[in-house]
PDB file of N, CA and C in Angstrom:
ATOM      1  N   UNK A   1      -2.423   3.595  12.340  1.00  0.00           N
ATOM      2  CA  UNK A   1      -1.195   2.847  12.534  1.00  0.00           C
ATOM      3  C   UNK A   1      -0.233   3.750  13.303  1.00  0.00           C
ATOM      4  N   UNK A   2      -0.175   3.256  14.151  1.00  0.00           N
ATOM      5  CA  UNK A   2       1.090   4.118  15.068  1.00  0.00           C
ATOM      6  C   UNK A   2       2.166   4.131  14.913  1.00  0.00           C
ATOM      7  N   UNK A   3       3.152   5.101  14.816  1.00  0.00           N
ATOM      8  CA  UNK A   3       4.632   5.677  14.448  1.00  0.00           C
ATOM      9  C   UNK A   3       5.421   5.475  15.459  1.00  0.00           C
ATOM     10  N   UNK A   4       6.258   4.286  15.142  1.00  0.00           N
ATOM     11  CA  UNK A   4       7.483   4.107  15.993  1.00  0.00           C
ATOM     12  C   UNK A   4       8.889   4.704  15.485  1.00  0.00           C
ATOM     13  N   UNK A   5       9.692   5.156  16.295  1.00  0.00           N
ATOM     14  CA  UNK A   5      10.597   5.668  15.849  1.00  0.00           C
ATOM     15  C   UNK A   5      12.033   5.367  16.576  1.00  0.00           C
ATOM     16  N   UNK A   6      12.093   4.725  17.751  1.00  0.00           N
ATOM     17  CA  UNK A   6      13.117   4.252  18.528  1.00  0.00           C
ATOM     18  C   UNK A   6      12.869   2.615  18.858  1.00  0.00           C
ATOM     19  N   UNK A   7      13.912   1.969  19.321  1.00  0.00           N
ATOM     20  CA  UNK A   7      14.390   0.896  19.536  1.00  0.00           C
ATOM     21  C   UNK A   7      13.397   0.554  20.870  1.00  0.00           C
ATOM     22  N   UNK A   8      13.057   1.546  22.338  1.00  0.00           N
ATOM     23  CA  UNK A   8      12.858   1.576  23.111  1.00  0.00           C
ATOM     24  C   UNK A   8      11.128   1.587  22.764  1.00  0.00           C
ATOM     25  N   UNK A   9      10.760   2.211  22.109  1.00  0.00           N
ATOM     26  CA  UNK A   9       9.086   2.397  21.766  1.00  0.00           C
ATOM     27  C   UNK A   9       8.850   1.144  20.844  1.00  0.00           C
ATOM     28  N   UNK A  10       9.683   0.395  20.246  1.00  0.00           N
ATOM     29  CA  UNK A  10       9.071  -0.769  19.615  1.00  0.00           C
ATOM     30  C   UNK A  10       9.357  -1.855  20.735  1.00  0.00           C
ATOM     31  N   UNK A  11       9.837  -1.874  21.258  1.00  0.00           N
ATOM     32  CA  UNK A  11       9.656  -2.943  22.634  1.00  0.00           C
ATOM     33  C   UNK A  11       8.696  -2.843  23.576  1.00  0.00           C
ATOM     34  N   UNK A  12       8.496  -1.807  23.904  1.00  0.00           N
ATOM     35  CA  UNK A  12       7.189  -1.365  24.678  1.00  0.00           C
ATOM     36  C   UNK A  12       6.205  -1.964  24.055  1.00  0.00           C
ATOM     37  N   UNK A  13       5.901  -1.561  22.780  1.00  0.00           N
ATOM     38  CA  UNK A  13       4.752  -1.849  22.561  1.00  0.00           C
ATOM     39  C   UNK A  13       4.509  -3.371  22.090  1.00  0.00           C
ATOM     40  N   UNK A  14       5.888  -4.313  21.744  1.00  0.00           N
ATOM     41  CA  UNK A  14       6.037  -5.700  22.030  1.00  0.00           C
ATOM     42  C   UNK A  14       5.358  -6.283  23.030  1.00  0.00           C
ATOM     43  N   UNK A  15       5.833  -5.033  24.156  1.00  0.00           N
ATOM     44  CA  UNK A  15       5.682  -5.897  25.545  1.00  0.00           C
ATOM     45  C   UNK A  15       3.878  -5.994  25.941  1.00  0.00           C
ATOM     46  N   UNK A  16       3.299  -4.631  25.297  1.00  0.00           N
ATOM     47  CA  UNK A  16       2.307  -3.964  25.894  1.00  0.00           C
ATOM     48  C   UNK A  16       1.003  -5.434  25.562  1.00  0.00           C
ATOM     49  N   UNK A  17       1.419  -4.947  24.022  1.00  0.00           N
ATOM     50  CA  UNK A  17       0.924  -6.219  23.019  1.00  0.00           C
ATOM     51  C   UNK A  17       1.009  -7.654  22.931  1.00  0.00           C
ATOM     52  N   UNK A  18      -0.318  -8.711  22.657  1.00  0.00           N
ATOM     53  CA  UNK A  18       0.225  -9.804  22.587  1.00  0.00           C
ATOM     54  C   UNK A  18       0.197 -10.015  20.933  1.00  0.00           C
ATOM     55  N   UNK A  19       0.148  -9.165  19.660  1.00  0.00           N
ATOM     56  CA  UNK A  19      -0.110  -9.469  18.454  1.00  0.00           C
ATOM     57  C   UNK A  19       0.592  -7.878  17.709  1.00  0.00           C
ATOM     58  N   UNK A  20       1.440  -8.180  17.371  1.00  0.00           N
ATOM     59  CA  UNK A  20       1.942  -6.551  16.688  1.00  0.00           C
ATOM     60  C   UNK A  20       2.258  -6.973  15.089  1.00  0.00           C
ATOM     61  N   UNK A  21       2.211  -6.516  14.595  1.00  0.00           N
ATOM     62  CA  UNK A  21       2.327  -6.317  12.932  1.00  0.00           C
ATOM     63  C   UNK A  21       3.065  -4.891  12.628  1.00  0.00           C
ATOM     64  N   UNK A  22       4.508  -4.779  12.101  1.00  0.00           N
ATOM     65  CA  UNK A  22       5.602  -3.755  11.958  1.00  0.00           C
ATOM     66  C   UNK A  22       5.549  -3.600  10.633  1.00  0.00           C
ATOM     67  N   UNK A  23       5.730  -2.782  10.106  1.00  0.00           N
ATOM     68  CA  UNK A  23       5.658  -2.137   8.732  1.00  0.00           C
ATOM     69  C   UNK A  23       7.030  -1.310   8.603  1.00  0.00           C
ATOM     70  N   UNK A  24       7.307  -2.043   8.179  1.00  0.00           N
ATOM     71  CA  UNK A  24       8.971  -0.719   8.392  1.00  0.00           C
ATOM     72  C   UNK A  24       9.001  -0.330   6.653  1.00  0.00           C
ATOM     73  N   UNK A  25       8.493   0.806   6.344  1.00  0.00           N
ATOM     74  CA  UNK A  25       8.588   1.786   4.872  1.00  0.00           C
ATOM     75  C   UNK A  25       9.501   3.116   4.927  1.00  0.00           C
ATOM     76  N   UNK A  26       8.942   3.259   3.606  1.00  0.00           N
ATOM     77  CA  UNK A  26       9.711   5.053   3.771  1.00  0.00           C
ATOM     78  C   UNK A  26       8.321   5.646   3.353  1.00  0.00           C
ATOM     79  N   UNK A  27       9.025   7.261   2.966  1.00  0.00           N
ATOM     80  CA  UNK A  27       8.103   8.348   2.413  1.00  0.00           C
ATOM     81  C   UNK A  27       8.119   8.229   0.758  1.00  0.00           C
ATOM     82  N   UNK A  28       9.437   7.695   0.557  1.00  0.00           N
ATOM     83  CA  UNK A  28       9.942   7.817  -1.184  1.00  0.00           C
ATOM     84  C   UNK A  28       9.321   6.578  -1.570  1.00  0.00           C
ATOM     85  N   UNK A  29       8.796   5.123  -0.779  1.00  0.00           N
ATOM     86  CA  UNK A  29       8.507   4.119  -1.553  1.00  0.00           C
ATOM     87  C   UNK A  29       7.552   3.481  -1.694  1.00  0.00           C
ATOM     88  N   UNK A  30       7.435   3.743  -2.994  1.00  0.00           N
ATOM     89  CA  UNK A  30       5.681   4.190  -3.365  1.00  0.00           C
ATOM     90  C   UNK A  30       4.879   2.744  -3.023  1.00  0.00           C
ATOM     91  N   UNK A  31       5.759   1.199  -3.205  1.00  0.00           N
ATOM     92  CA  UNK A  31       5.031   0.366  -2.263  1.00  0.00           C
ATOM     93  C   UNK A  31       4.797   0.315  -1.273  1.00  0.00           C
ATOM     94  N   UNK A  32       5.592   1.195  -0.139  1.00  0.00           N
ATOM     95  CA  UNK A  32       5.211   1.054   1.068  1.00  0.00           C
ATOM     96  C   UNK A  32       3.679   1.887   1.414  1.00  0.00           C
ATOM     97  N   UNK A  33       4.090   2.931   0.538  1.00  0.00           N
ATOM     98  CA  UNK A  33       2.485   4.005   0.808  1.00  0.00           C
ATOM     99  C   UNK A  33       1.415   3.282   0.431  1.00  0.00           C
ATOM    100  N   UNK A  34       1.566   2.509  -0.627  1.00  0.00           N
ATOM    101  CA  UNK A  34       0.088   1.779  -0.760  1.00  0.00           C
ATOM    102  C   UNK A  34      -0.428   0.702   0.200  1.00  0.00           C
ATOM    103  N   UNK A  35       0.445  -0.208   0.280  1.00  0.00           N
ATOM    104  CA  UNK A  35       0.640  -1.077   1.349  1.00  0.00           C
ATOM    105  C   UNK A  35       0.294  -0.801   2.645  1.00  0.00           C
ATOM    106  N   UNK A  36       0.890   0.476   3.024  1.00  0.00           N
ATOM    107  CA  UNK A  36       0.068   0.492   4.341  1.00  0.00           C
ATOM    108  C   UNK A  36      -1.623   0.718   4.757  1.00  0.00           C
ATOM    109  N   UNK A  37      -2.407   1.503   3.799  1.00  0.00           N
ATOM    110  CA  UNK A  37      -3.804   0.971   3.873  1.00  0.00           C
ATOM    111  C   UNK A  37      -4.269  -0.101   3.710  1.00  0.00           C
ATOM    112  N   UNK A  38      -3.613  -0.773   3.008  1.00  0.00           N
ATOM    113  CA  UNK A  38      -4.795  -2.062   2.192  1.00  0.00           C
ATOM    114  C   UNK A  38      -3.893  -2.977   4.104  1.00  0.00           C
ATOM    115  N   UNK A  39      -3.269  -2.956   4.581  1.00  0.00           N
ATOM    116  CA  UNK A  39      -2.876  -3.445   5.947  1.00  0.00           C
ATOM    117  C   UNK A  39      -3.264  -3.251   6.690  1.00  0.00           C
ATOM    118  N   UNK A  40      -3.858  -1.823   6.753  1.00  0.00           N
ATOM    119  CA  UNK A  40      -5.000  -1.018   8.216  1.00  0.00           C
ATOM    120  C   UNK A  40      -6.076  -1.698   8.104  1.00  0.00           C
ATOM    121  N   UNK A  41      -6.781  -2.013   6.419  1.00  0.00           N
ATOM    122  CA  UNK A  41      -8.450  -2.459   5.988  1.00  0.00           C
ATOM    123  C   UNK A  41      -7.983  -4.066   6.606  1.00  0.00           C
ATOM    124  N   UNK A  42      -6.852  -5.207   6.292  1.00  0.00           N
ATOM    125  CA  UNK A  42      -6.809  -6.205   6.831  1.00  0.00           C
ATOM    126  C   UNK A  42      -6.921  -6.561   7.899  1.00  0.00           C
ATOM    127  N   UNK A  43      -5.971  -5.359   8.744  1.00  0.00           N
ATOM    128  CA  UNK A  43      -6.598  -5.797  10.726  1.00  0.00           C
ATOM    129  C   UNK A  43      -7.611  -5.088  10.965  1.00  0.00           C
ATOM    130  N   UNK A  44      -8.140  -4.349  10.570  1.00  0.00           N
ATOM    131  CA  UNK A  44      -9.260  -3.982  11.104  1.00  0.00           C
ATOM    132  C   UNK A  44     -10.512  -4.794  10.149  1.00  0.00           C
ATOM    133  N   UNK A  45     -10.619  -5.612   9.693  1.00  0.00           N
ATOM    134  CA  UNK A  45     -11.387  -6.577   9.030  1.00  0.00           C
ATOM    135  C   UNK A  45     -11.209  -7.934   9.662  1.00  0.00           C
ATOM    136  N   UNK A  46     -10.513  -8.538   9.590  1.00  0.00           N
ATOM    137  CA  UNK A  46      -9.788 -10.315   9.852  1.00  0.00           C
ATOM    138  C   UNK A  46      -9.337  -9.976  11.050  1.00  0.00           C
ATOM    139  N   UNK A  47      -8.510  -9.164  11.217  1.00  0.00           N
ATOM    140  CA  UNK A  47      -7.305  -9.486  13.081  1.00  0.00           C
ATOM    141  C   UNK A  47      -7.529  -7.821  13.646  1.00  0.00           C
ATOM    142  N   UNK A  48      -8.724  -7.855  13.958  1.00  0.00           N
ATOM    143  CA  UNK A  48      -8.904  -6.597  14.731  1.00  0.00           C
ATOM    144  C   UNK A  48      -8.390  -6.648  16.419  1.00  0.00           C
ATOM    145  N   UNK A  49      -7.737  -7.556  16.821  1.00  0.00           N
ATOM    146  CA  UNK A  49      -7.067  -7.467  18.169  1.00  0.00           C
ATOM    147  C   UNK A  49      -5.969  -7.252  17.922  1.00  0.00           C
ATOM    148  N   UNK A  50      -5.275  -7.290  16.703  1.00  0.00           N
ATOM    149  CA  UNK A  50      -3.464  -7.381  16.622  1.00  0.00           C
ATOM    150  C   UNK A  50      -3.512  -5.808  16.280  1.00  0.00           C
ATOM    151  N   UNK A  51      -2.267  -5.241  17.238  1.00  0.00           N
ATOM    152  CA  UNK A  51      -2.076  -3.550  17.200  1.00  0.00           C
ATOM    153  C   UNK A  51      -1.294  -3.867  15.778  1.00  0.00           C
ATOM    154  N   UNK A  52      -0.964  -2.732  15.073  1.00  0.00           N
ATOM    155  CA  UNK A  52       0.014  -2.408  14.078  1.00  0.00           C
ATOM    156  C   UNK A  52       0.532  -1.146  14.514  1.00  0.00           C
ATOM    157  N   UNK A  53       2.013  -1.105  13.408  1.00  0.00           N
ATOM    158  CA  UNK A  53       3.127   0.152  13.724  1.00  0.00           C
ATOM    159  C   UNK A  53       3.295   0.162  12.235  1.00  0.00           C
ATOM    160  N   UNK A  54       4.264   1.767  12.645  1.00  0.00           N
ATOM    161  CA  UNK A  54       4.777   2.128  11.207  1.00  0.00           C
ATOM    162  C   UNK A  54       6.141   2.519  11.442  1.00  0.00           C
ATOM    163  N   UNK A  55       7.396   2.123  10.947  1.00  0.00           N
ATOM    164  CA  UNK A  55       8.403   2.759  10.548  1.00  0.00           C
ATOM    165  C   UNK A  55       9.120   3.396   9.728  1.00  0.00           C
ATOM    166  N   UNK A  56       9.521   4.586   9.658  1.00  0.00           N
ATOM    167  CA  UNK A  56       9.755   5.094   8.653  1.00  0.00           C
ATOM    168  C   UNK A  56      11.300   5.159   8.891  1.00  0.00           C
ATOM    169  N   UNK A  57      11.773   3.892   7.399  1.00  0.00           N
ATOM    170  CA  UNK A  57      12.821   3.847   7.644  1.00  0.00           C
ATOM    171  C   UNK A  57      13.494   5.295   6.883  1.00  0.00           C
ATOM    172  N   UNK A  58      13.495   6.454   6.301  1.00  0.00           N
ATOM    173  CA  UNK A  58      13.606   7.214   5.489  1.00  0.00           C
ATOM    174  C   UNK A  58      14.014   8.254   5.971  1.00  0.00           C
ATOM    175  N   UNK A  59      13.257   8.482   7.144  1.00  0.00           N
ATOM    176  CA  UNK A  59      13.239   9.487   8.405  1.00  0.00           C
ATOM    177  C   UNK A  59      13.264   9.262   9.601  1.00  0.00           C
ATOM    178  N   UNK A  60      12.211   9.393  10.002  1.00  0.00           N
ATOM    179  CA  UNK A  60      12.214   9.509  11.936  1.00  0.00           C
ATOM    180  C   UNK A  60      12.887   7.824  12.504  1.00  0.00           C
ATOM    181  N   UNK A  61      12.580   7.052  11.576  1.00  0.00           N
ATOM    182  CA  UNK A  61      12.925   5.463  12.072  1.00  0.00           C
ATOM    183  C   UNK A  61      14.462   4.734  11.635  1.00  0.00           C
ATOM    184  N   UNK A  62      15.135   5.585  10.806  1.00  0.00           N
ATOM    185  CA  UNK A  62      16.205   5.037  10.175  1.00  0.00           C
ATOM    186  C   UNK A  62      17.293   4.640  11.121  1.00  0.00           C
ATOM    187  N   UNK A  63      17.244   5.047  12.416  1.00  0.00           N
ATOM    188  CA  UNK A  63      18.063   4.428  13.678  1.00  0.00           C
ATOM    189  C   UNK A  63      17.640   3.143  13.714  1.00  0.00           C
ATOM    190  N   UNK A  64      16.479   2.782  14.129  1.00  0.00           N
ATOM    191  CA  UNK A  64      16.137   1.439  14.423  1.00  0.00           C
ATOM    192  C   UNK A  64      15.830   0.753  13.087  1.00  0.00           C
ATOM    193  N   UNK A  65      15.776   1.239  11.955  1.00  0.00           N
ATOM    194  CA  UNK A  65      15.407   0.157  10.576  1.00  0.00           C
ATOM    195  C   UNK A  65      17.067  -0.444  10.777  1.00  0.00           C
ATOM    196  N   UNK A  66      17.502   0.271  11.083  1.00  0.00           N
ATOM    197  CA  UNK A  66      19.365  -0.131  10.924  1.00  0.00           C
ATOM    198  C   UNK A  66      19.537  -0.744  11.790  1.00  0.00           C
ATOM    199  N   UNK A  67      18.817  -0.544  13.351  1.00  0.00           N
ATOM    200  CA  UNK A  67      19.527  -1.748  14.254  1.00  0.00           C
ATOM    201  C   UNK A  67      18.708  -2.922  14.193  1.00  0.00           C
ATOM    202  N   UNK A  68      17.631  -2.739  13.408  1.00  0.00           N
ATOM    203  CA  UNK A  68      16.404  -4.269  12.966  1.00  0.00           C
ATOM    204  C   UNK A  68      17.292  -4.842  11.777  1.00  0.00           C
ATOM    205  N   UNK A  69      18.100  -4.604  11.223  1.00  0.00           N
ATOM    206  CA  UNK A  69      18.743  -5.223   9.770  1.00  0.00           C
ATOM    207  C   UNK A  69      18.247  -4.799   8.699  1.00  0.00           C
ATOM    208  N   UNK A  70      17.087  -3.861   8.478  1.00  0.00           N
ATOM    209  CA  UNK A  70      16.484  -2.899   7.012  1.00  0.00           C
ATOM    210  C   UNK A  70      17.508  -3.204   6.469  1.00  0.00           C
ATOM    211  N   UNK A  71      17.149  -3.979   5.284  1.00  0.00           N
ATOM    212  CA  UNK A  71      18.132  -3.003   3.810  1.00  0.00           C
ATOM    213  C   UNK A  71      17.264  -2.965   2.715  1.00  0.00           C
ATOM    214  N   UNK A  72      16.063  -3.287   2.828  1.00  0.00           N
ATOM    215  CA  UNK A  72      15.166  -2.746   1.397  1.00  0.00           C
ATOM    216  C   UNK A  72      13.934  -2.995   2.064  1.00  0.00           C
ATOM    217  N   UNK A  73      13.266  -1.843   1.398  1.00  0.00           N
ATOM    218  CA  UNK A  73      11.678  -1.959   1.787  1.00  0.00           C
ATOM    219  C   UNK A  73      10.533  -2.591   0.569  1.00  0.00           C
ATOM    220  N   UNK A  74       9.507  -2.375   0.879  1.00  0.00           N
ATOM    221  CA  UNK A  74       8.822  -2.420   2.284  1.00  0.00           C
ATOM    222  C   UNK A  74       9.332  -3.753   3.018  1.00  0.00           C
ATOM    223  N   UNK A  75       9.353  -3.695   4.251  1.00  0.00           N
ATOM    224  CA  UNK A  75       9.125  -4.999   5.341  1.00  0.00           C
ATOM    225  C   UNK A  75       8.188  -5.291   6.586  1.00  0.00           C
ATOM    226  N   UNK A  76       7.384  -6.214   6.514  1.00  0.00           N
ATOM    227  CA  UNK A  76       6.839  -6.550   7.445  1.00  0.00           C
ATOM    228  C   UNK A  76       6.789  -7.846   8.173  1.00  0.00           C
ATOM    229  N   UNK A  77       6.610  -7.354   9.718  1.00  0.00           N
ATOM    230  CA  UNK A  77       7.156  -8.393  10.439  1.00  0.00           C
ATOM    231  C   UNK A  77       5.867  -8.014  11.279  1.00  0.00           C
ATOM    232  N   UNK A  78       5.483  -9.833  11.589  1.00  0.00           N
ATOM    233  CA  UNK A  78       4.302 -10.308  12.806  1.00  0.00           C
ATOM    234  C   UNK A  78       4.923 -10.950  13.662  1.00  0.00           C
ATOM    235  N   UNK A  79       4.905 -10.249  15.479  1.00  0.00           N
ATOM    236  CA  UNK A  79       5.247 -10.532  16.573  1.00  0.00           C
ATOM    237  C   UNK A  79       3.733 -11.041  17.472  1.00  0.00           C
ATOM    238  N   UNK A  80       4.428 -12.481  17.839  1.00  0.00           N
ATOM    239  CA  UNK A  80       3.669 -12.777  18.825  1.00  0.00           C
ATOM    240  C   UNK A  80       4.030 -13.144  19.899  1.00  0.00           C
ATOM    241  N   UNK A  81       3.640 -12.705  20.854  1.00  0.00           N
ATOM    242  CA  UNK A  81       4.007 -12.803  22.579  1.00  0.00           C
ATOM    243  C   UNK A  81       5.584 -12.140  22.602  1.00  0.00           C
ATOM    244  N   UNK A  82       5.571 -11.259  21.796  1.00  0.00           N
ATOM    245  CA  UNK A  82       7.306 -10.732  21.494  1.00  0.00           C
ATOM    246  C   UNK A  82       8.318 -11.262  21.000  1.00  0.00           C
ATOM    247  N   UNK A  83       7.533 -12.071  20.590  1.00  0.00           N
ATOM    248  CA  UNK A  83       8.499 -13.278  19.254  1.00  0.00           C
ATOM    249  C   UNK A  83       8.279 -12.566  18.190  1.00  0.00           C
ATOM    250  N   UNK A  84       9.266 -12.586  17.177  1.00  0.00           N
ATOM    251  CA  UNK A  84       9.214 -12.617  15.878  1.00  0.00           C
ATOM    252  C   UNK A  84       8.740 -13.924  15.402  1.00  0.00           C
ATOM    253  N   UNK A  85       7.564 -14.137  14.742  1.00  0.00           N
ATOM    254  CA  UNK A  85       6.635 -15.014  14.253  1.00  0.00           C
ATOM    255  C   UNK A  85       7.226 -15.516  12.873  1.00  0.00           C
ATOM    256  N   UNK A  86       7.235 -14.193  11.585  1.00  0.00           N
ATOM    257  CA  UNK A  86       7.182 -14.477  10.616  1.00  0.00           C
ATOM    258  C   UNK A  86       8.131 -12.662   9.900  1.00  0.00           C
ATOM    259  N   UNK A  87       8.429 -12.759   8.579  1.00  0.00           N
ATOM    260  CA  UNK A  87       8.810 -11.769   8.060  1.00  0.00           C
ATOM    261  C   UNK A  87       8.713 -11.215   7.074  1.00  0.00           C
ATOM    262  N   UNK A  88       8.091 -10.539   6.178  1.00  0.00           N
ATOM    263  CA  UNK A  88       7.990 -10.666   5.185  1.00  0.00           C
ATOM    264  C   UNK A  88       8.808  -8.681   4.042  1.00  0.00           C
ATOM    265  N   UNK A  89       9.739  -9.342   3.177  1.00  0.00           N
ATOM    266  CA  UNK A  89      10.015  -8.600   2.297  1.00  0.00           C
ATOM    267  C   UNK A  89      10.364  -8.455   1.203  1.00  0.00           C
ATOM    268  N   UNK A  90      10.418  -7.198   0.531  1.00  0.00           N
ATOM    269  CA  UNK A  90       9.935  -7.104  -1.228  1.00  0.00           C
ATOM    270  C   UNK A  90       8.885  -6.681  -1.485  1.00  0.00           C
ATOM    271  N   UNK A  91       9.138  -8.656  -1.985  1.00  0.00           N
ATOM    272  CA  UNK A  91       8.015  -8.818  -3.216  1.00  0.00           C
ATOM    273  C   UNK A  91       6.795  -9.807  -2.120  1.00  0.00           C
ATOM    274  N   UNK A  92       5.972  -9.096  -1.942  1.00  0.00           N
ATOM    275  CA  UNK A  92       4.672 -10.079  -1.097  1.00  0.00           C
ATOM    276  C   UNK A  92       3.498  -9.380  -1.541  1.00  0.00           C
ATOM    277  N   UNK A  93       2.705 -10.090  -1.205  1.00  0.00           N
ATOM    278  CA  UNK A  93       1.213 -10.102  -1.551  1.00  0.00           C
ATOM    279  C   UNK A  93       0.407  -9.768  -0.050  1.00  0.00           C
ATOM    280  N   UNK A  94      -0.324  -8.983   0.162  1.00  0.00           N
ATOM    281  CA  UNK A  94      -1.347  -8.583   1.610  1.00  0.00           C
ATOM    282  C   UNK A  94      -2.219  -9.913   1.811  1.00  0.00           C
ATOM    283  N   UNK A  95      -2.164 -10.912   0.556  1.00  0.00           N
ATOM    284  CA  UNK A  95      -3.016 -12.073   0.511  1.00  0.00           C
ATOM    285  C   UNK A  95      -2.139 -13.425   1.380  1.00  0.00           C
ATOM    286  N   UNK A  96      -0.467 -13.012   1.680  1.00  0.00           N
ATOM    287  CA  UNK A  96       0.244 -13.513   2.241  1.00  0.00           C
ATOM    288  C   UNK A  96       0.456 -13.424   3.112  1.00  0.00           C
ATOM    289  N   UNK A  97       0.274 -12.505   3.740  1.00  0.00           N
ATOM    290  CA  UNK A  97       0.440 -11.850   5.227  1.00  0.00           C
ATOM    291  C   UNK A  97      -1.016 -12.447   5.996  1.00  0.00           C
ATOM    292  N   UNK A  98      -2.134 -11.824   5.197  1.00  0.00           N
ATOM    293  CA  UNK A  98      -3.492 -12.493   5.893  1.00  0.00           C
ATOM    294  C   UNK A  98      -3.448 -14.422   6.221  1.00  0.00           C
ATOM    295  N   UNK A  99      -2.681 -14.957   5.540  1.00  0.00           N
ATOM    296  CA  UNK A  99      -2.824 -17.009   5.322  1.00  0.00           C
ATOM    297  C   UNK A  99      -1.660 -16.911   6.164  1.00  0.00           C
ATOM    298  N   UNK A 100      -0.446 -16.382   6.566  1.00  0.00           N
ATOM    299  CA  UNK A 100       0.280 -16.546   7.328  1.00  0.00           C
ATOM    300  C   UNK A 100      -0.582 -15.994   9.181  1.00  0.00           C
ATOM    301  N   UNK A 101      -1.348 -14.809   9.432  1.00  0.00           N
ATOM    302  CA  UNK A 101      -1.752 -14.526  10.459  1.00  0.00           C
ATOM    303  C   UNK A 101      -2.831 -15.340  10.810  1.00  0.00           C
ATOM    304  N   UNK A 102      -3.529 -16.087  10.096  1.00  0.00           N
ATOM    305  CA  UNK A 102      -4.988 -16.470  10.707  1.00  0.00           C
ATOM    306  C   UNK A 102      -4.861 -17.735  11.331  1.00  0.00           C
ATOM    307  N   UNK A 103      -3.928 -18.615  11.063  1.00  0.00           N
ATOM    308  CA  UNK A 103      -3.840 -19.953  12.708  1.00  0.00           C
ATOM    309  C   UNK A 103      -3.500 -19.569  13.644  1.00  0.00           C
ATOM    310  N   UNK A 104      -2.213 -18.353  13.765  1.00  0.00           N
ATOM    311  CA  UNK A 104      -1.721 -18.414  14.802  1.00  0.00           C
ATOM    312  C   UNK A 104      -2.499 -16.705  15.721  1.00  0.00           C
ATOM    313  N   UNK A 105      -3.415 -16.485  14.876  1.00  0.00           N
ATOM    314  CA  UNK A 105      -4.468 -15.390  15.809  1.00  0.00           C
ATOM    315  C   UNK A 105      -5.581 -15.937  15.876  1.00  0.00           C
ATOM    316  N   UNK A 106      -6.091 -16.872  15.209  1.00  0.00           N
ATOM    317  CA  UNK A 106      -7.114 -17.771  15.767  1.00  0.00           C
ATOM    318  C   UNK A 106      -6.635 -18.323  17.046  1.00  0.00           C
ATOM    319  N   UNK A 107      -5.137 -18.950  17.350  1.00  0.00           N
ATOM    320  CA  UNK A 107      -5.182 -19.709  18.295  1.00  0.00           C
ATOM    321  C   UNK A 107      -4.744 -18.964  19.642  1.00  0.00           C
ATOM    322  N   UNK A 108      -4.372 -17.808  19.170  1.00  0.00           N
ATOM    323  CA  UNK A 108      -4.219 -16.750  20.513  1.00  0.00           C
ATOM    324  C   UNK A 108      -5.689 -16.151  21.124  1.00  0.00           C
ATOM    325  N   UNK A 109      -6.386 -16.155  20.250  1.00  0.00           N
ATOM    326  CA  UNK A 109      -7.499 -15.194  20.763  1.00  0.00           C
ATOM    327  C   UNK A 109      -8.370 -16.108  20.041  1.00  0.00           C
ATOM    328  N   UNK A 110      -8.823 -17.266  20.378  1.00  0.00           N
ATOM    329  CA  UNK A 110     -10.003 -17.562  20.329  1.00  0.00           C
ATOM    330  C   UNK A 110     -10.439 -17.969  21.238  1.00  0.00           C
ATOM    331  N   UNK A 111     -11.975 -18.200  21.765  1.00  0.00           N
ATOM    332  CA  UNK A 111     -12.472 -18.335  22.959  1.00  0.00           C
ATOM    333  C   UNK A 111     -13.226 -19.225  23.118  1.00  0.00           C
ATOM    334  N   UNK A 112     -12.059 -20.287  23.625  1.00  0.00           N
ATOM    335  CA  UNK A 112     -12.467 -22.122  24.239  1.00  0.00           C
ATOM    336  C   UNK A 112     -13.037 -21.598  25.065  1.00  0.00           C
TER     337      UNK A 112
END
C-alpha cells in the first residue's frame, strides 16, 4: 500500500488511476493497523486492478487528513475516475467495503 503524504501526491495518483481505495489511519490506532492488511488481502483477492494508499493521519499525512475533513479514524474512501464514489468511517466492516466495490469494478473493468 503506498504512502501518501501531500495533497499534490493524492491527486496524481487519482489522476494516474482509474480505481483508488484511501485509507487515511494513524500509528496510535490500533483499528487502523489491523485494517490495513485484511484491505491489502481484499484487493489483491476480489479488485486486483484498484491501486490502494495509506495516510497517516498521525504523522507524515496530517496536512492533508485536515484538508480531506479527517476527524476520526480509521477512514476509507473509494475513488472512481477521480470521483469520490463512496466513504466509509468508524465503525465498518471489510465485508462492507468489498459489497460496496464489486458493481461498480465489475462495471469498470469488465471485458464486453
Amino acid at each position: 500500500m503506498q504512502c501518501v503524504t501531500s495533497k499534490e501526491q493524492l491527486a496524481a495518483l487519482l489522476a494516474e488511476h482509474s480505481a483508488v481505495l484511501v485509507l487515511y489511519g494513524g500509528e496510535d490506532c490500533g483499528v487502523c493497523q489491523t485494517l490495513k492488511p485484511q484491505l491489502q488481502r481484499l484487493l489483491a483477492e476480489q479488485f486486483p486492478l484498484m491501486q490502494a494508499c495509506y495516510v497517516d493521519c498521525q504523522t507524515t499525512g496530517s496536512a492533508l487528513c485536515a484538508q480531506q475533513g479527517i476527524m476520526a479514524l480509521p477512514v476509507v474512501q473509494i475513488w472512481f475516475e477521480g470521483r469520490r464514489f463512496t466513504e466509509f468511517f468508524k465503525v465498518f466492516a471489510v465485508a462492507d467495503i468489498s459489497t460496496a466495490l464489486a458493481r461498480p469494478y465489475q462495471l469498470m473493468f469488465s471485458a464486453d
